[in-house]
C-alpha atoms as a PDB file:
ATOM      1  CA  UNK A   1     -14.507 -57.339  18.985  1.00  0.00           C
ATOM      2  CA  UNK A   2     -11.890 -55.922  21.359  1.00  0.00           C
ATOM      3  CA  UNK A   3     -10.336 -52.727  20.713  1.00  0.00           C
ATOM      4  CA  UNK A   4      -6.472 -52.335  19.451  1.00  0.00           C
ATOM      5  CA  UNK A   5      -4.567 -50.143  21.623  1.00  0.00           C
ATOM      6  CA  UNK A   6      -2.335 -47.941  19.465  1.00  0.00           C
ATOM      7  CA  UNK A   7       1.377 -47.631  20.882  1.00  0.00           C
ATOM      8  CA  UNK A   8       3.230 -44.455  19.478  1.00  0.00           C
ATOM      9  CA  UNK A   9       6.785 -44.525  19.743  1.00  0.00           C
ATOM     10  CA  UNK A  10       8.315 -41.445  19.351  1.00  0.00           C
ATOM     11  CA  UNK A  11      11.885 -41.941  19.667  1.00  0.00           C
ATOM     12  CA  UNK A  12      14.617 -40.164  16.524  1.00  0.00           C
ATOM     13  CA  UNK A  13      15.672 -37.333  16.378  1.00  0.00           C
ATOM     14  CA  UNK A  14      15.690 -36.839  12.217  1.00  0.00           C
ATOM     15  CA  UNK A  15      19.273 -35.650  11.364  1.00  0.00           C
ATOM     16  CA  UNK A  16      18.970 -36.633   7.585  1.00  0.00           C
ATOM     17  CA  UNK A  17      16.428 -34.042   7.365  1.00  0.00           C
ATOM     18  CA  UNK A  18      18.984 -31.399   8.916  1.00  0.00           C
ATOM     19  CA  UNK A  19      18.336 -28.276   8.758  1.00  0.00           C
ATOM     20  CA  UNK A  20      14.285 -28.519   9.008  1.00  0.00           C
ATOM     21  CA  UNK A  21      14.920 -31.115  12.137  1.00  0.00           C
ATOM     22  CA  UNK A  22      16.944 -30.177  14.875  1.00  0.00           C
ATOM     23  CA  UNK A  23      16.870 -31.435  18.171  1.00  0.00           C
ATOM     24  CA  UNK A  24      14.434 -28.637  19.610  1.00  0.00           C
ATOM     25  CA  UNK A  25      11.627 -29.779  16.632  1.00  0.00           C
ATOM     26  CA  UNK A  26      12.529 -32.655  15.279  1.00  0.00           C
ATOM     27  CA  UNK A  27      11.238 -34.861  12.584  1.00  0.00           C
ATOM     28  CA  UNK A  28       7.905 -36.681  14.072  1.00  0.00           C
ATOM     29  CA  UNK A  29       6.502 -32.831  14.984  1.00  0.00           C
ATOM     30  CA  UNK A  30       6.878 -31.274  11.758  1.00  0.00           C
ATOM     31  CA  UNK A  31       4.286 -31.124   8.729  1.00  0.00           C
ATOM     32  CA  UNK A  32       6.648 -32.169   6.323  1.00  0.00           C
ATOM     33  CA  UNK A  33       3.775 -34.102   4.235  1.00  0.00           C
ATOM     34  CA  UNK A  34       0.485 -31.714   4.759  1.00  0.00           C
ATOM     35  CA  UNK A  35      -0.818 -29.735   6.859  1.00  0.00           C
ATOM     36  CA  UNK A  36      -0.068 -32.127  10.216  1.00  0.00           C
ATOM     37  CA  UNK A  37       2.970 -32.999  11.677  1.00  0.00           C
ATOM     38  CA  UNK A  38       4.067 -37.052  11.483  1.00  0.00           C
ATOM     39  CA  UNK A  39       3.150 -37.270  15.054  1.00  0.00           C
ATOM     40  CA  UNK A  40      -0.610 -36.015  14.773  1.00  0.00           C
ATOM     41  CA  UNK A  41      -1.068 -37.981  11.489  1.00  0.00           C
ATOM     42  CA  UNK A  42       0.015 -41.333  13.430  1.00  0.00           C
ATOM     43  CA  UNK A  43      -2.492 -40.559  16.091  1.00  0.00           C
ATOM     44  CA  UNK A  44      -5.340 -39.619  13.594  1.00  0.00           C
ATOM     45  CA  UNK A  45      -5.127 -42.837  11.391  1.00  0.00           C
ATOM     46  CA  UNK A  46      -5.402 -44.788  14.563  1.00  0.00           C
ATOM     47  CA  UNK A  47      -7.912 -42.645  16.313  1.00  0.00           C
ATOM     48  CA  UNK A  48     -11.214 -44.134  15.016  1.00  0.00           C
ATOM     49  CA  UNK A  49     -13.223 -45.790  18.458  1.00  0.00           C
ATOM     50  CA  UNK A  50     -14.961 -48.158  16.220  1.00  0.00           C
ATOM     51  CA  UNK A  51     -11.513 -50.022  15.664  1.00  0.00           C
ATOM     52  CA  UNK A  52      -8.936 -47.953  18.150  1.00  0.00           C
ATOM     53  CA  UNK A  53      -8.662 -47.587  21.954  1.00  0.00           C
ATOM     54  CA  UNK A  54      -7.019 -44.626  23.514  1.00  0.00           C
ATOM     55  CA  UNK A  55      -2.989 -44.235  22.434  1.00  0.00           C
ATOM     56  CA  UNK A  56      -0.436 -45.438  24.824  1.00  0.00           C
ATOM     57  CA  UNK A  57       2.577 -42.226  23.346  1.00  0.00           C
ATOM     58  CA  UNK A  58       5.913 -43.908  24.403  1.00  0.00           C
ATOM     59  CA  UNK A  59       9.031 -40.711  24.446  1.00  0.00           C
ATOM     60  CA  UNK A  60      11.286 -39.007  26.349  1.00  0.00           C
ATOM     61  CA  UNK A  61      10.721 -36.503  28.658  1.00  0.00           C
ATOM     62  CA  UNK A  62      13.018 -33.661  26.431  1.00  0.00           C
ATOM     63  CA  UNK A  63       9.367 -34.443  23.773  1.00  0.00           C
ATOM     64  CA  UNK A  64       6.735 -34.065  26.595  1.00  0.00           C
ATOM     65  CA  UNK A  65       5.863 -30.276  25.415  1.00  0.00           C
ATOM     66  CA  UNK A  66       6.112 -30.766  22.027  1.00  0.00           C
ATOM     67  CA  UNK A  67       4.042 -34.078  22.451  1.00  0.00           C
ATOM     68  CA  UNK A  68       1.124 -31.942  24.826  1.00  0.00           C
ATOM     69  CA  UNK A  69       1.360 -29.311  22.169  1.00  0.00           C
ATOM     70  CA  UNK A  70      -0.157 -31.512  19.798  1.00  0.00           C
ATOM     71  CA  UNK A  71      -2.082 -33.831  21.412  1.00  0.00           C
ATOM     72  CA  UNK A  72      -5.863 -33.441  20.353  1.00  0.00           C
ATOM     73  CA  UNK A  73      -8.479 -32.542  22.895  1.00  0.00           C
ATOM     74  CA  UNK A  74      -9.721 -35.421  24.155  1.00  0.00           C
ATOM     75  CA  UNK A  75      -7.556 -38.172  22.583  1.00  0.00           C
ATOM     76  CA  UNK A  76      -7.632 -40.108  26.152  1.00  0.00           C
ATOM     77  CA  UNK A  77      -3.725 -40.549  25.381  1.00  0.00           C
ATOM     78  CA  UNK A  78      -1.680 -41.846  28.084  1.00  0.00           C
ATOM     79  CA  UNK A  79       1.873 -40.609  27.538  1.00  0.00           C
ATOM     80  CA  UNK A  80       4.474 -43.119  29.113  1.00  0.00           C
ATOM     81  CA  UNK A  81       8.064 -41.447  29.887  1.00  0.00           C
ATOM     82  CA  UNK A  82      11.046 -43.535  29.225  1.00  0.00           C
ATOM     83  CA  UNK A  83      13.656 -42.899  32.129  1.00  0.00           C
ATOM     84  CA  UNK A  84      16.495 -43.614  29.604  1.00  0.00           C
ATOM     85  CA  UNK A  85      16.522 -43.580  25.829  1.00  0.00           C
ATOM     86  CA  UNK A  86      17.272 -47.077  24.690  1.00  0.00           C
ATOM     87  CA  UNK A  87      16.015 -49.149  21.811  1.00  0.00           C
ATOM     88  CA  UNK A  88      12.703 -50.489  20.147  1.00  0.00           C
ATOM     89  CA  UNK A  89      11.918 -53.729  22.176  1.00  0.00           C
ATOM     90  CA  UNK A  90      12.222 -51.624  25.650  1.00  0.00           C
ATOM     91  CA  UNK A  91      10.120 -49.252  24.578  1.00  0.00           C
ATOM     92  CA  UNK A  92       7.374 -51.646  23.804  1.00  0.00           C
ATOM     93  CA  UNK A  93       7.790 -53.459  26.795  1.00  0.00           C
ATOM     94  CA  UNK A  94       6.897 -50.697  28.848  1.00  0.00           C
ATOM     95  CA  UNK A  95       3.489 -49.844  27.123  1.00  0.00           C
ATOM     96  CA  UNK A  96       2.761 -53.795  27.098  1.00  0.00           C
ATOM     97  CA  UNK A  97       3.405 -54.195  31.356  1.00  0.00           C
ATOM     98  CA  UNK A  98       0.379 -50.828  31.452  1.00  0.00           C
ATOM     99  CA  UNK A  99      -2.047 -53.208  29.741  1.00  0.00           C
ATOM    100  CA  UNK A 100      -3.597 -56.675  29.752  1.00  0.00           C
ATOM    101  CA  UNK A 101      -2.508 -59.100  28.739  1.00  0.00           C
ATOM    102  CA  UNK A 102      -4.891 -60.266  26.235  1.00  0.00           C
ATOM    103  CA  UNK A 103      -4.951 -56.529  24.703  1.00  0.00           C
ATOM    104  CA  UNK A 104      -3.896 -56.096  21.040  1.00  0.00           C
ATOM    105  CA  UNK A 105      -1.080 -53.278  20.844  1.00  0.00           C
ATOM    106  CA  UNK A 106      -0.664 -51.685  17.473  1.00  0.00           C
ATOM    107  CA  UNK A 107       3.099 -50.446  17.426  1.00  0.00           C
ATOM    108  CA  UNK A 108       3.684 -46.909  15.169  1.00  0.00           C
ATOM    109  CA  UNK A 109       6.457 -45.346  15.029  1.00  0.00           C
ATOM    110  CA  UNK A 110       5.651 -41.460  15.227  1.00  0.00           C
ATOM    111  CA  UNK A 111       7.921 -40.345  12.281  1.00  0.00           C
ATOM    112  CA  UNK A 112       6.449 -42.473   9.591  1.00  0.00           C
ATOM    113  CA  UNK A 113       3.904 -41.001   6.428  1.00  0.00           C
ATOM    114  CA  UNK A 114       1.214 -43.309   5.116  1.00  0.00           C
ATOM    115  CA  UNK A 115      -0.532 -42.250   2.521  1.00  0.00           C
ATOM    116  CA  UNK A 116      -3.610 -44.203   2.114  1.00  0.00           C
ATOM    117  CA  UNK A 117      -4.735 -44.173   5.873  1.00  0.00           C
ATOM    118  CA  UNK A 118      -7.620 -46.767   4.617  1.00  0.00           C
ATOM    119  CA  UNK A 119      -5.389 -49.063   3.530  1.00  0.00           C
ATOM    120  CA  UNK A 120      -3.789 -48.968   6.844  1.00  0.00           C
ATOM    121  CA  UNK A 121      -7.045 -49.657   9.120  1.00  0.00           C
ATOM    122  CA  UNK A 122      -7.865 -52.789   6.605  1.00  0.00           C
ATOM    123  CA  UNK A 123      -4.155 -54.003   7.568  1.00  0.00           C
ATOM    124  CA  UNK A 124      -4.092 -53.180  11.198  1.00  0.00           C
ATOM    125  CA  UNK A 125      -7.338 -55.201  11.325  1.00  0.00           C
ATOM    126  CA  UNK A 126      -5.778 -58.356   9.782  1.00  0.00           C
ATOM    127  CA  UNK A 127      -3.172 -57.805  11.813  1.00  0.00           C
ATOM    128  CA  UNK A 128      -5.021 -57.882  14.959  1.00  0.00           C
ATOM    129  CA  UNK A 129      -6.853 -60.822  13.685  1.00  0.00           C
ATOM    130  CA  UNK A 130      -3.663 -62.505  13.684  1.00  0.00           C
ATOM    131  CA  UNK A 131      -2.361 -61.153  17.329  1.00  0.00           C
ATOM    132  CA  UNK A 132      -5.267 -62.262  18.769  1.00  0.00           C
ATOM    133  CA  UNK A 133      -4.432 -65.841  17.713  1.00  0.00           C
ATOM    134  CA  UNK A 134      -0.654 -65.465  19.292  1.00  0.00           C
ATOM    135  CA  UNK A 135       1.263 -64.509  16.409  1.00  0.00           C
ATOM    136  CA  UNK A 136       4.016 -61.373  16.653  1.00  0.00           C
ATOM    137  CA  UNK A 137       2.715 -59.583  13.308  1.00  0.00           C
ATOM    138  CA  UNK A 138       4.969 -57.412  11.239  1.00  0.00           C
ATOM    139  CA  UNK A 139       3.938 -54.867   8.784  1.00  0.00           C
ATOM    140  CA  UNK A 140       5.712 -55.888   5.028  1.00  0.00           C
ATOM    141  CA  UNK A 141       5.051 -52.918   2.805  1.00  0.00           C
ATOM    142  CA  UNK A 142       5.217 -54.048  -1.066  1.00  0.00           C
ATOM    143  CA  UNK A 143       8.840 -53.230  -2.444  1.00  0.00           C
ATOM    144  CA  UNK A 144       8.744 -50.826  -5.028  1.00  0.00           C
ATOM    145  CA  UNK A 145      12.168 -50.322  -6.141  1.00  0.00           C
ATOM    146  CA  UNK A 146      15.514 -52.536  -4.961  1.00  0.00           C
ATOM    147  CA  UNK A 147      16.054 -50.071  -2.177  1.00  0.00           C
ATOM    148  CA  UNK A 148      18.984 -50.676   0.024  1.00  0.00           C
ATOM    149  CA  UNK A 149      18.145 -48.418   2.964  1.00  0.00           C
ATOM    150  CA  UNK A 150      15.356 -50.742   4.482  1.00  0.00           C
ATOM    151  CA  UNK A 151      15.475 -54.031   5.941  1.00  0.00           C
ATOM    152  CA  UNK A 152      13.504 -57.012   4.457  1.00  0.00           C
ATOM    153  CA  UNK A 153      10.818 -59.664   5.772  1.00  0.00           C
ATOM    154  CA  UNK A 154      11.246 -63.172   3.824  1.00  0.00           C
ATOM    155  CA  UNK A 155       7.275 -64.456   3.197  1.00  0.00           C
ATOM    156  CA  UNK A 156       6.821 -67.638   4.094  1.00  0.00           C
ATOM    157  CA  UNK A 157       4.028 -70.170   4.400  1.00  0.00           C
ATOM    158  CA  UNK A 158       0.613 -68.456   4.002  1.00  0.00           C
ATOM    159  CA  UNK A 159      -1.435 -68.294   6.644  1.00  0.00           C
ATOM    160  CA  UNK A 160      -4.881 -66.899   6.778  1.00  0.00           C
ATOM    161  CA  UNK A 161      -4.528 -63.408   6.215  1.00  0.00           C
ATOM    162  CA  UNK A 162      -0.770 -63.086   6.230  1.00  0.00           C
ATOM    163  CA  UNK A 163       2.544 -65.074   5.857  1.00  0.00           C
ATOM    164  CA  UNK A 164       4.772 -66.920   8.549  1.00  0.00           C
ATOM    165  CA  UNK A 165       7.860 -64.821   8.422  1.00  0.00           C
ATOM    166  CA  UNK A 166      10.634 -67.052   6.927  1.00  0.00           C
ATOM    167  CA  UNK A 167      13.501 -64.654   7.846  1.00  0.00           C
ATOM    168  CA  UNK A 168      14.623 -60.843   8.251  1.00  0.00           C
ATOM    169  CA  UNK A 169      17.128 -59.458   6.197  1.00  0.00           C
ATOM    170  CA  UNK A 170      19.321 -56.874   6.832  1.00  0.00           C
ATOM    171  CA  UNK A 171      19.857 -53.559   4.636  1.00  0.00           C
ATOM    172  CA  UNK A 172      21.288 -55.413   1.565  1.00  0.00           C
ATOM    173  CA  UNK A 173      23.302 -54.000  -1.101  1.00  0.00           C
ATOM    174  CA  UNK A 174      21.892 -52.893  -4.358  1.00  0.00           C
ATOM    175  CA  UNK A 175      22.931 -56.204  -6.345  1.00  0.00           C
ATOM    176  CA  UNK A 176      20.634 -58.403  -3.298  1.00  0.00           C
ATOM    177  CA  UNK A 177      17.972 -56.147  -3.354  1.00  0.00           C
ATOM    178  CA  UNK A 178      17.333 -56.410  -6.906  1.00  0.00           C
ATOM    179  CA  UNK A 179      17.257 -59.708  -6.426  1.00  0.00           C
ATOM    180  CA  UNK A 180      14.577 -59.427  -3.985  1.00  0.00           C
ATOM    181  CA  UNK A 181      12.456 -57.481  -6.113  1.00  0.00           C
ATOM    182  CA  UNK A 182      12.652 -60.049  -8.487  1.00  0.00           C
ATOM    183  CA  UNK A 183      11.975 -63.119  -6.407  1.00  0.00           C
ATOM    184  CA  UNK A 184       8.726 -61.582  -5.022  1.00  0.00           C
ATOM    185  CA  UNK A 185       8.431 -63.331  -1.888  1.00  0.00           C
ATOM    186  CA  UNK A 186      10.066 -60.056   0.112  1.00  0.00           C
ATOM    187  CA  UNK A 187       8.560 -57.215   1.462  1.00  0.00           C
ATOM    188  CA  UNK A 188      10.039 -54.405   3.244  1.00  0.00           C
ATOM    189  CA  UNK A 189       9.920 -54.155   6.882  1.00  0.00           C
ATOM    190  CA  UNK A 190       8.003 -51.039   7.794  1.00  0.00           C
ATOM    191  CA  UNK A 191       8.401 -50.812  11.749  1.00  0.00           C
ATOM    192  CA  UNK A 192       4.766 -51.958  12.484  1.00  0.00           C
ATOM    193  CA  UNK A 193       3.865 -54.559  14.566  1.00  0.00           C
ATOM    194  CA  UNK A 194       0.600 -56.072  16.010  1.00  0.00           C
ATOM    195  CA  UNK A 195       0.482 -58.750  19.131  1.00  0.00           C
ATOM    196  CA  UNK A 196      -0.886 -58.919  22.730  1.00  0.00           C
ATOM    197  CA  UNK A 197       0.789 -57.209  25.341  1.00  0.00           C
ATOM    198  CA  UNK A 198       1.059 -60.989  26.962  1.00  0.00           C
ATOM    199  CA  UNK A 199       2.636 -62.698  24.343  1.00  0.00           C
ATOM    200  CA  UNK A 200       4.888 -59.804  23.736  1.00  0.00           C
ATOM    201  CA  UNK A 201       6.473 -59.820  26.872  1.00  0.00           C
ATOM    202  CA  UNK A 202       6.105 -63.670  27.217  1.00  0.00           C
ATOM    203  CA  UNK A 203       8.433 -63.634  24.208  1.00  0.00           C
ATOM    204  CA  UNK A 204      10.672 -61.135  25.081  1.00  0.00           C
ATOM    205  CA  UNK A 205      11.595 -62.572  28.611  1.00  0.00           C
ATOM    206  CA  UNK A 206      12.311 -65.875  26.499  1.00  0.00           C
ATOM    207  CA  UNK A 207      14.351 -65.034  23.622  1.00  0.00           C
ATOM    208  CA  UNK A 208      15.787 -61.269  24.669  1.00  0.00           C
ATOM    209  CA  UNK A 209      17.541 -59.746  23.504  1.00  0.00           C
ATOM    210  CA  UNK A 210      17.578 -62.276  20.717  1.00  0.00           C
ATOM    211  CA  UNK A 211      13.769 -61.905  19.358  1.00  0.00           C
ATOM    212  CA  UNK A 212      14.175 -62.652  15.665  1.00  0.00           C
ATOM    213  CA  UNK A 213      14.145 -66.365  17.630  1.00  0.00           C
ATOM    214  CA  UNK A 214      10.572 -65.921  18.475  1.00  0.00           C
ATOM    215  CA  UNK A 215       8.563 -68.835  16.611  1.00  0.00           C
ATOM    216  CA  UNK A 216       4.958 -67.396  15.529  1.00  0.00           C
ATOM    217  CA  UNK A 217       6.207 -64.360  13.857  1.00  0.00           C
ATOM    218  CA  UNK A 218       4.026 -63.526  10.379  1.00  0.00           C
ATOM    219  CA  UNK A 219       3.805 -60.613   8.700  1.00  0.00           C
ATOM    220  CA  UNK A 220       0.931 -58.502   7.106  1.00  0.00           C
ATOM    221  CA  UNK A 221       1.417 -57.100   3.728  1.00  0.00           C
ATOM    222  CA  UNK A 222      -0.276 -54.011   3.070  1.00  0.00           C
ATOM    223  CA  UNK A 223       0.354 -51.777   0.274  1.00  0.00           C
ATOM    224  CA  UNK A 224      -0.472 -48.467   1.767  1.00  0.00           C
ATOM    225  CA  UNK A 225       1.641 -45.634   0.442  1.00  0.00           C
ATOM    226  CA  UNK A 226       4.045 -46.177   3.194  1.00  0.00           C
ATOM    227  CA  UNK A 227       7.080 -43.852   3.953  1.00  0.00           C
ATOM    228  CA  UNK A 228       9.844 -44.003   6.802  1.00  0.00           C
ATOM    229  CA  UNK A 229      10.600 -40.214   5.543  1.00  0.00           C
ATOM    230  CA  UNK A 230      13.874 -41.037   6.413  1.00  0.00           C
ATOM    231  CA  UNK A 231      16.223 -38.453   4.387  1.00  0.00           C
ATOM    232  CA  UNK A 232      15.256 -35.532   1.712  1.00  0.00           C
ATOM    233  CA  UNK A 233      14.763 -37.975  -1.161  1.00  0.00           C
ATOM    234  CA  UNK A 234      12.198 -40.195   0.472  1.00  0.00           C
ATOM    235  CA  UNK A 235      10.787 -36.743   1.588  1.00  0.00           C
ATOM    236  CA  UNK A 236      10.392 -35.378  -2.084  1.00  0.00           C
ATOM    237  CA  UNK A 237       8.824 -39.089  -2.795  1.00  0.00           C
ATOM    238  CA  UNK A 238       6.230 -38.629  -0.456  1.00  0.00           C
ATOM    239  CA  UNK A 239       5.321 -35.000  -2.011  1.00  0.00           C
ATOM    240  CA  UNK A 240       4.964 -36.564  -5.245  1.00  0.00           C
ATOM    241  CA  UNK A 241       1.300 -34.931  -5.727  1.00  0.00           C
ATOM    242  CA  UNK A 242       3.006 -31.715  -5.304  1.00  0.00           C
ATOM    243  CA  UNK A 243       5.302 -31.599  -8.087  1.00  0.00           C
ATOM    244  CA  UNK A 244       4.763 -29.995 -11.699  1.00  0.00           C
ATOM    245  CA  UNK A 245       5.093 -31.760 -15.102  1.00  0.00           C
ATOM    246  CA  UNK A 246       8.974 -31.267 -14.735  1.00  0.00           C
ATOM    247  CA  UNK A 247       8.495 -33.370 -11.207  1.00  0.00           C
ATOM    248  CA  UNK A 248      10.038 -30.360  -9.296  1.00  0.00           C
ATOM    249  CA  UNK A 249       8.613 -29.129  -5.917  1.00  0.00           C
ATOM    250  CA  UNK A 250       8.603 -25.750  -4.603  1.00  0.00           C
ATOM    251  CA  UNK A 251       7.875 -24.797  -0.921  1.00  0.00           C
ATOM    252  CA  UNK A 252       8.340 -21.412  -0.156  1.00  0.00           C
ATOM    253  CA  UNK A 253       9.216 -18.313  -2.492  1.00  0.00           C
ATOM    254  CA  UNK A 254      11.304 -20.223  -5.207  1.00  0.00           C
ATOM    255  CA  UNK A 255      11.870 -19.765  -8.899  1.00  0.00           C
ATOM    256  CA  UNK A 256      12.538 -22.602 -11.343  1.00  0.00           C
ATOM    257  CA  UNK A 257      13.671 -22.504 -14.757  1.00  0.00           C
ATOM    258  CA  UNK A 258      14.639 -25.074 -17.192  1.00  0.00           C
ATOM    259  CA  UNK A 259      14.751 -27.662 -13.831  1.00  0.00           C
ATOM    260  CA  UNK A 260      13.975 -31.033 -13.641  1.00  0.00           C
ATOM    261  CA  UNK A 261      13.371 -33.233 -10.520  1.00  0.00           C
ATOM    262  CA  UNK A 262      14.515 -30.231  -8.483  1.00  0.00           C
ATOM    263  CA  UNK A 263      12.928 -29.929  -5.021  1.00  0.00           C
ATOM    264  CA  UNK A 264      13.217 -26.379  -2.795  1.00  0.00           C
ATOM    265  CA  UNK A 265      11.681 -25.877   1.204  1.00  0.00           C
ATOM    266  CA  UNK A 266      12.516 -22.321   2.346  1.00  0.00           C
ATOM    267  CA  UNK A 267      11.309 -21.114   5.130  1.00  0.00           C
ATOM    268  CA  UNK A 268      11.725 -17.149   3.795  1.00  0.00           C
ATOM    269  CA  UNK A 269      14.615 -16.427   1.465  1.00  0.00           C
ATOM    270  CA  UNK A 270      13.598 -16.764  -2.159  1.00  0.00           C
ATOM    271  CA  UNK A 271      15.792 -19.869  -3.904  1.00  0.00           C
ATOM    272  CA  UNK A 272      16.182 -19.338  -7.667  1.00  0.00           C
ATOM    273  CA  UNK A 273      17.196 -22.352  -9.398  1.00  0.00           C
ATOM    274  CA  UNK A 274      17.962 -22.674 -13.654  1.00  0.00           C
ATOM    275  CA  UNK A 275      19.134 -25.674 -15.161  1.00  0.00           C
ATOM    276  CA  UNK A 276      19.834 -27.916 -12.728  1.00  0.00           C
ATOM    277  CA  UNK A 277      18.443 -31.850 -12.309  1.00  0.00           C
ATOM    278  CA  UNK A 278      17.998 -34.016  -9.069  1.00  0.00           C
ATOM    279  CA  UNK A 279      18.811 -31.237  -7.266  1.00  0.00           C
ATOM    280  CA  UNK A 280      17.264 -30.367  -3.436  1.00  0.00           C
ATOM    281  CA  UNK A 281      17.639 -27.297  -1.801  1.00  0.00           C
ATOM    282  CA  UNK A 282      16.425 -26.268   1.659  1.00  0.00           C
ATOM    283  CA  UNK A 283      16.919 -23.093   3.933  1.00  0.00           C
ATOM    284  CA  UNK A 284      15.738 -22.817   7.439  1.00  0.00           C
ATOM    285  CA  UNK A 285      16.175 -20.793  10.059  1.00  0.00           C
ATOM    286  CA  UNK A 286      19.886 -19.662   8.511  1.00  0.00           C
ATOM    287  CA  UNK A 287      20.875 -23.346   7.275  1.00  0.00           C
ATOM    288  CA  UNK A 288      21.354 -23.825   3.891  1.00  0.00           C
ATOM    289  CA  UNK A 289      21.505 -27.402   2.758  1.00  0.00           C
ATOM    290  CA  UNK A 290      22.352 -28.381  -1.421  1.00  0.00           C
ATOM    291  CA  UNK A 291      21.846 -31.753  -2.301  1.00  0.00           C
ATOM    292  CA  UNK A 292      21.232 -34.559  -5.011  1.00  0.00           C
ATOM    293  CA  UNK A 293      18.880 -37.662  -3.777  1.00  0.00           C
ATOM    294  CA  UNK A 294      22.273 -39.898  -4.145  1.00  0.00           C
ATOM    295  CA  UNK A 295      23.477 -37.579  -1.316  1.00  0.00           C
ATOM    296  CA  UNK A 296      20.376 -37.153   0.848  1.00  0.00           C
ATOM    297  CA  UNK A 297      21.486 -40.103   2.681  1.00  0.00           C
ATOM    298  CA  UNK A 298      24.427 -38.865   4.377  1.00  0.00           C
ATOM    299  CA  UNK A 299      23.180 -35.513   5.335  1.00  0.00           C
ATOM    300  CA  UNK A 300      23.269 -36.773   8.997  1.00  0.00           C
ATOM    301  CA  UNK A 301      26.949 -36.730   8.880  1.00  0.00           C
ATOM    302  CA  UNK A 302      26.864 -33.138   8.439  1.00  0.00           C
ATOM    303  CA  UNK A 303      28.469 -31.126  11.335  1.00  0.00           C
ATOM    304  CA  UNK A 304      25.486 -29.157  11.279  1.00  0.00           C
ATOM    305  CA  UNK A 305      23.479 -32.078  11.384  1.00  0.00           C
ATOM    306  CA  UNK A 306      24.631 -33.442  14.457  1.00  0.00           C
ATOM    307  CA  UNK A 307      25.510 -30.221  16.330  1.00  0.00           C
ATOM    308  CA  UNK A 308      22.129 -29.169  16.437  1.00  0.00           C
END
C-alpha cells in the first residue's frame, strides 16, 4: 500500500500561552507536554516508514531556524516556505502542487498534543483508506465536555470506516454545545485532514474559497487524547498525569499549600501559592501571568501578549 505523505503546517504564533510563547519561540517549538516540543512530537507520530513517507513542513521563513533546529537527522523532510502568511487551504495547496496526484497527504497542524500516538496511526490509516477512494477526510475527535472554543463536524451517513460529513458548525455557545453533547452525532473538528493531493486541488479550484461546498467530505472519528493546546487551561488538561491528589501541577520551584486545581510553570523564581482554587500561575523570562481557566482564554488580549 502507498505511503501517506505527512504535511506539517506550522503556522500560529500561540499568544494565549503568553508569556511562555512569544514570537521568537512560539507555541509549536516548545515542550509544553514532555520532553519534545509540539513540532517534533507531530513529526514523530507520523514518522514510522512502514505507514509514513518523508514530511512535506509547510512555515514561514521567520520559523526556518527554529524548524532546522529540530528537525531529526535524517527525517528526509522537505520544508516548503510560504512567501506570504495566509490561511489553511493555501497552505495545503502548496504541499499538494509538490506531489502526485494520486498521493495521500496527511494534514497536522504543528501545535497540536495527542496523547495516544497509536490511536492516531489506526485513524490516519482509515483515513487514508478513505482518501484513496476520493473522499476529503476530516479528523472528529469524540466531544468530551460542551466546549465552546472548537468548531463541530455533524456525522452523517456511515460509510465504511467513517461518516459523510452532514455539516460544520461553528464555535457555538455553551447552551448549543450541550446540546451537541447530548445528541451524539457531533464530534469536534480537530484540524486533521486526509485526501490526495489531486482531489484536493481539484476541489479547491472548484469550490474556493467556498470548500465546505465540496461533496465527498467524511470524517474519521478517533478518540485519541487529542489537544489543540490552545490557552493555559487546555494546557493544564493535557498535563493531567502530572498533577497530585489535589489536581495541582507544579513546574519549576513552587510551593503549594491548602491548593486545589492550581497549576504553576516558572522558569526560575520560586511561586508560593496557599489557599487558592483554579488558579494558574506562570513566570518566564520576567513575565508574570495570574489566571483562572475561565480567563485563560483571553490571555491573547494581553498587551504583553501581543507586543511580544
Amino acid at each position: 500500500m502507498d505511503s501517506i505523505t505527512p504535511v506539517i503546517l506550522c503556522g500560529g504564533s500561540g499568544t494565549r500561552l503568553w508569556p511562555r510563547s512569544r514570537k521568537a519561540a512560539p507555541k509549536p517549538f516548545l515542550p509544553l507536554v514532555g520532553d519534545r516540543s509540539l513540532f517534533e512530537a507531530a513529526l514523530g507520530r507520523a514518522s514510522d516508514p512502514a505507514h509514513f513517507a518523508s514530511p512535506l513542513i509547510v512555515a514561514g521563513a521567520v520559523h526556518l531556524d527554529l524548524i532546522e533546529g529540530q528537525l531529526p537527522q535524517g527525517s528526509g523532510a522537505r520544508l516548503v516556505v510560504e512567501p506570504a502568511a495566509k490561511n489553511t487551504a493555501p497552505a495545503i495547496a502548496l504541499a499538494a502542487q509538490l506531489l502526485p496526484e494520486d498521493a495521500v497527504m496527511l494534514v497536522c497542524p504543528s501545535d497540536h498534543y495527542i496523547a495516544d500516538e497509536a490511536a492516531f496511526v489506526a485513524a490516519a490509516l482509515q483515513a487514508a483508506r478513505l482518501a484513496r477512494e476520493g473522499w476529503l477526510v476530516a479528523f472528529g475527535i469524540a466531544p468530551t465536555r460542551p466546549e465552546t472554543g472548537y468548531g463541530y463536524i455533524r456525522q452523517g451517513e456511515e460509510l465504511a470506516g467513517g461518516y459523510r460529513i452532514e455539516r460544520f458548525v461553528e464555535k457555538p455557545d455553551l447552551e448549543r454545545a450541550q446540546a451537541y453533547l447530548a445528541e451524539g452525532t457531533y464530534c469536534w473538528n480537530g484540524g486533521i485532514f486526509a485526501f490526495r493531493a489531486g482531489t484536493y486541488l481539484e476541489e479547491l479550484a472548484r469550490h474556493r474559497p467556498a470548500m465546505a461546498a465540496a461533496v465527498r467530505e467524511a470524517v474519521e472519528s478517533a478518540d485519541m487524547g487529542w489537544s489543540d493546546i490552545g490557552n493555559w487551561q487546555s494546557l493544564r488538561e493535557a498535563r493531567a498525569s502530572e498533577a497530585d491528589a489535589a489536581g495541582n501541577i507544579a513546574r519549576g520551584p513552587a510551593e503549594l499549600l491548602d491548593c486545589r486545581d492550581v497549576m504553576v510553570d516558572s522558569d526560575g523564581p520560586r511561586v508560593s501559592v496557599v489557599g487558592l482554587d483554579d488558579v494558574i500561575v506562570v513566570i518566564d523570562k520576567g513575565e508574570v501571568l495570574v489566571t483562572s481557566s475561565r480567563g485563560a482564554a483571553n490571555v491573547g488580549k494581553l498587551k504583553g501578549a501581543s507586543g511580544q
